[in-house]
Every structure is written in C-alpha cells, then in structure tokens.
C-alpha atoms as a PDB file:
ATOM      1  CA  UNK A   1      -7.694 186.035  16.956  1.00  0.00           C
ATOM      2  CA  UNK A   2      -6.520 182.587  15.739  1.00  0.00           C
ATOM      3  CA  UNK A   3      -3.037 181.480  14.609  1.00  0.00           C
ATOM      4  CA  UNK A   4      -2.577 179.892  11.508  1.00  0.00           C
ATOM      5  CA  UNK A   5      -2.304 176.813  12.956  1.00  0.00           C
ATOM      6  CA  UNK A   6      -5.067 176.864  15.745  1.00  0.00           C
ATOM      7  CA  UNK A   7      -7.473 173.713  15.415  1.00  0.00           C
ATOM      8  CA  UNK A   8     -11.079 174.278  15.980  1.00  0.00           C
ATOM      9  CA  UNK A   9     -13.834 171.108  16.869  1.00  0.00           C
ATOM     10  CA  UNK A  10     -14.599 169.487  14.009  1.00  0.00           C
ATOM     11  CA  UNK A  11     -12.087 170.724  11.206  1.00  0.00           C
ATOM     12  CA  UNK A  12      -9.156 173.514  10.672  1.00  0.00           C
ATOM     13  CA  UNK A  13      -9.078 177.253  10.701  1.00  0.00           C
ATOM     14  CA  UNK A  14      -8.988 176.588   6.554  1.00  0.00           C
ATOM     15  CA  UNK A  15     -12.173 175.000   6.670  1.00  0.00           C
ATOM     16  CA  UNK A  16     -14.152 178.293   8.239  1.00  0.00           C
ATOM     17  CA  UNK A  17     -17.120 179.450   5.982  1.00  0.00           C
ATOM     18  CA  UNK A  18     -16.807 183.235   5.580  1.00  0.00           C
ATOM     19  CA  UNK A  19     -20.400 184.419   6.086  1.00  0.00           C
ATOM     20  CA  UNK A  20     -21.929 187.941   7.035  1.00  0.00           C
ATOM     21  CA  UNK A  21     -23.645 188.379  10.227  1.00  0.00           C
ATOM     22  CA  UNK A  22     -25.752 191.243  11.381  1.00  0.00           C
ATOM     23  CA  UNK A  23     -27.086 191.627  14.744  1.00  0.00           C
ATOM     24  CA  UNK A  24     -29.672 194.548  15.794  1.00  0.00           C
ATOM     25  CA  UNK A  25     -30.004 196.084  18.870  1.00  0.00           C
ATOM     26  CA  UNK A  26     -33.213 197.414  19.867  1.00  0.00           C
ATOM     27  CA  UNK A  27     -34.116 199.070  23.175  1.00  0.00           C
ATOM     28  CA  UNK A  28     -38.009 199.241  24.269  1.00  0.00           C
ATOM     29  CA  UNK A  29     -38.783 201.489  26.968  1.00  0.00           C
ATOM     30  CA  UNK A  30     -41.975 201.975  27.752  1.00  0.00           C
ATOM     31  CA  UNK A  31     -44.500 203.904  30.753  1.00  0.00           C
ATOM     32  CA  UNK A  32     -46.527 201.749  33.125  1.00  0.00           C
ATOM     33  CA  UNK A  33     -49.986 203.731  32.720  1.00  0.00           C
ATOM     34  CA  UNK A  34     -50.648 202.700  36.231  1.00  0.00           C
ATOM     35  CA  UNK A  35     -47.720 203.883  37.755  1.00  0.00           C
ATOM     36  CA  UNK A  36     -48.037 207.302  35.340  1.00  0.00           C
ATOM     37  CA  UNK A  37     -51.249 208.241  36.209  1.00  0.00           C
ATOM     38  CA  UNK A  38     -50.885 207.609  40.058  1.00  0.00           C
ATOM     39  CA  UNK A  39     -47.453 208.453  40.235  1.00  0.00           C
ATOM     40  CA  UNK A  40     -46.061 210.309  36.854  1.00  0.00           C
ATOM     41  CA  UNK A  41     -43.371 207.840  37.251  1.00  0.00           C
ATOM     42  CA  UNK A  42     -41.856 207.385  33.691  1.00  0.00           C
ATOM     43  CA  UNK A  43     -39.907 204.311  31.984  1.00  0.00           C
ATOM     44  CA  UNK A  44     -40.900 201.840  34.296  1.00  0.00           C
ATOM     45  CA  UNK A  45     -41.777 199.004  31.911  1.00  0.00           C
ATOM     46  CA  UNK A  46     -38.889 196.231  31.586  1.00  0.00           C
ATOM     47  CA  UNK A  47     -38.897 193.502  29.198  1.00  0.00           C
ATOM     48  CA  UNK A  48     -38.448 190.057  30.619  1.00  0.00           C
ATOM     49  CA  UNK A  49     -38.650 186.676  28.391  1.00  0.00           C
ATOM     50  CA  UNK A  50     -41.174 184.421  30.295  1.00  0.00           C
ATOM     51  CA  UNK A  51     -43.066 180.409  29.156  1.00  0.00           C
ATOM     52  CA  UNK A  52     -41.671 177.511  27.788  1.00  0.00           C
ATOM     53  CA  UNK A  53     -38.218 177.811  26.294  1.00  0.00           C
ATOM     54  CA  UNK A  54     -38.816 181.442  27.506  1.00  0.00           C
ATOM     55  CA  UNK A  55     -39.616 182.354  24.041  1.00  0.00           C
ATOM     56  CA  UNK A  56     -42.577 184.457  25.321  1.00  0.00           C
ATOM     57  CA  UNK A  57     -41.791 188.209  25.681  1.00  0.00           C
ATOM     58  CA  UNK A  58     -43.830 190.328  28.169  1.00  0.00           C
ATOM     59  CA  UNK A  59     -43.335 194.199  29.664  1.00  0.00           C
ATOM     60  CA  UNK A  60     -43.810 193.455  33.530  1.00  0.00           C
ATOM     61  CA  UNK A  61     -43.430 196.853  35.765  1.00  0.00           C
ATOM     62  CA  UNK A  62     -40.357 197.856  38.123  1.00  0.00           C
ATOM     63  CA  UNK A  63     -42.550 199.321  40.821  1.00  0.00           C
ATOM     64  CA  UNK A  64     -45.211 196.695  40.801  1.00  0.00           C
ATOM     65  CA  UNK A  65     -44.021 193.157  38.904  1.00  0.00           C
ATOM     66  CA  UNK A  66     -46.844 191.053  39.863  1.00  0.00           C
ATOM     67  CA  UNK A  67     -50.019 193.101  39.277  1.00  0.00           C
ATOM     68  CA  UNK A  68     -48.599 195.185  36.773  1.00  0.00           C
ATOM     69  CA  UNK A  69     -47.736 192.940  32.860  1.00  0.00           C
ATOM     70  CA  UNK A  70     -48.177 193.580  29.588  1.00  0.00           C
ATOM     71  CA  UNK A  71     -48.080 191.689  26.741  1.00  0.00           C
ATOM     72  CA  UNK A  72     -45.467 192.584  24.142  1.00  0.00           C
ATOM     73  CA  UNK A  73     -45.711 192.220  20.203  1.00  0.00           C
ATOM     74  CA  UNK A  74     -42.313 192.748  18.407  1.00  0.00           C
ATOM     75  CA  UNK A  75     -43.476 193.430  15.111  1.00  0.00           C
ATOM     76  CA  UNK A  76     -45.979 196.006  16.427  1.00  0.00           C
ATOM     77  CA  UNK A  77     -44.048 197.189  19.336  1.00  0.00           C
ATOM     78  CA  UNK A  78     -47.041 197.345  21.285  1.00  0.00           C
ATOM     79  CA  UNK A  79     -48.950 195.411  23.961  1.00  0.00           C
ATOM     80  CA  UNK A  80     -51.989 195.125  26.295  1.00  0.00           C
ATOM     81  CA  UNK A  81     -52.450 194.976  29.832  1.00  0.00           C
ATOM     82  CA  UNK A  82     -52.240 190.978  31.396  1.00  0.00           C
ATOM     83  CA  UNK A  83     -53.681 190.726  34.205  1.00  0.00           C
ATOM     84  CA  UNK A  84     -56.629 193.132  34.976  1.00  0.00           C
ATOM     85  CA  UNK A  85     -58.150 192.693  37.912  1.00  0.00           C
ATOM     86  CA  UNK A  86     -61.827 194.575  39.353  1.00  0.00           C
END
C-alpha cells in the first residue's frame, strides 16, 4: 500500500486516476490427436506465444514439440494441425 505521502514518477499519490480493471483468466487444455490415438495420452497440448513480438499463439505438443503444432484461434478456441508432413 502507499502512504499518504509516497511520491510516484511523474506526479503524487493525489494525482492517481481511479479506474476499473478486469483481468480474465482462461486455461486451454487440449489432446494431441497424435499422441491420443497412438498413445491415449491426454492433455498434452501447451500453449506457447511464438513470431514477431511473440504475438502469435500456437498449441505445440509436450511429447513431441517439433513435429507436433497447432495453430490456435482465441475467439474460436480451436486450431489446425501446422506442420503435416507425408
């Protein structure tokens, strides 16, 4: 907490702007179809922010990270495989 008489950078504790934050947790989990059907292992899938400015999101496997990513789309909470290979 702050005394009355704490300064902050850039002004005084009067100064503050009351103003209401929310923040939302959310927790994905999600099965690596790979690793289910070969191995019924479940919950597997880890989201991991990846790119530029790491603003891309993308599910990427515990048991197998580099063969095994997904894309991820918040607002549908679903995704596609990344790299399929024959």
């Amino acid at each position: 907490m702050m005394g009355r008489n704490m300064q902050l950078r850039g002004g005084s504790a009067k100064n503050l702007v009351k103003a209401e934050r929310k923040l939302s947790v959310v927790t994905v989990s999600a099965d690596c179809p790979v690793c289910k059907a070969q191995y019924d292992l479940e919950g597997t899938v880890l989201l991991e922010q990846r790119g530029i400015r790491r603003s891309r999101i993308i599910g990427v496997c515990a048991n197998n990270p580099m063969m095994h990513q997904f894309s991820f789309d918040k607002d549908l909470m679903a995704g596609e495989r990344l790299n399929v290979f024959s």
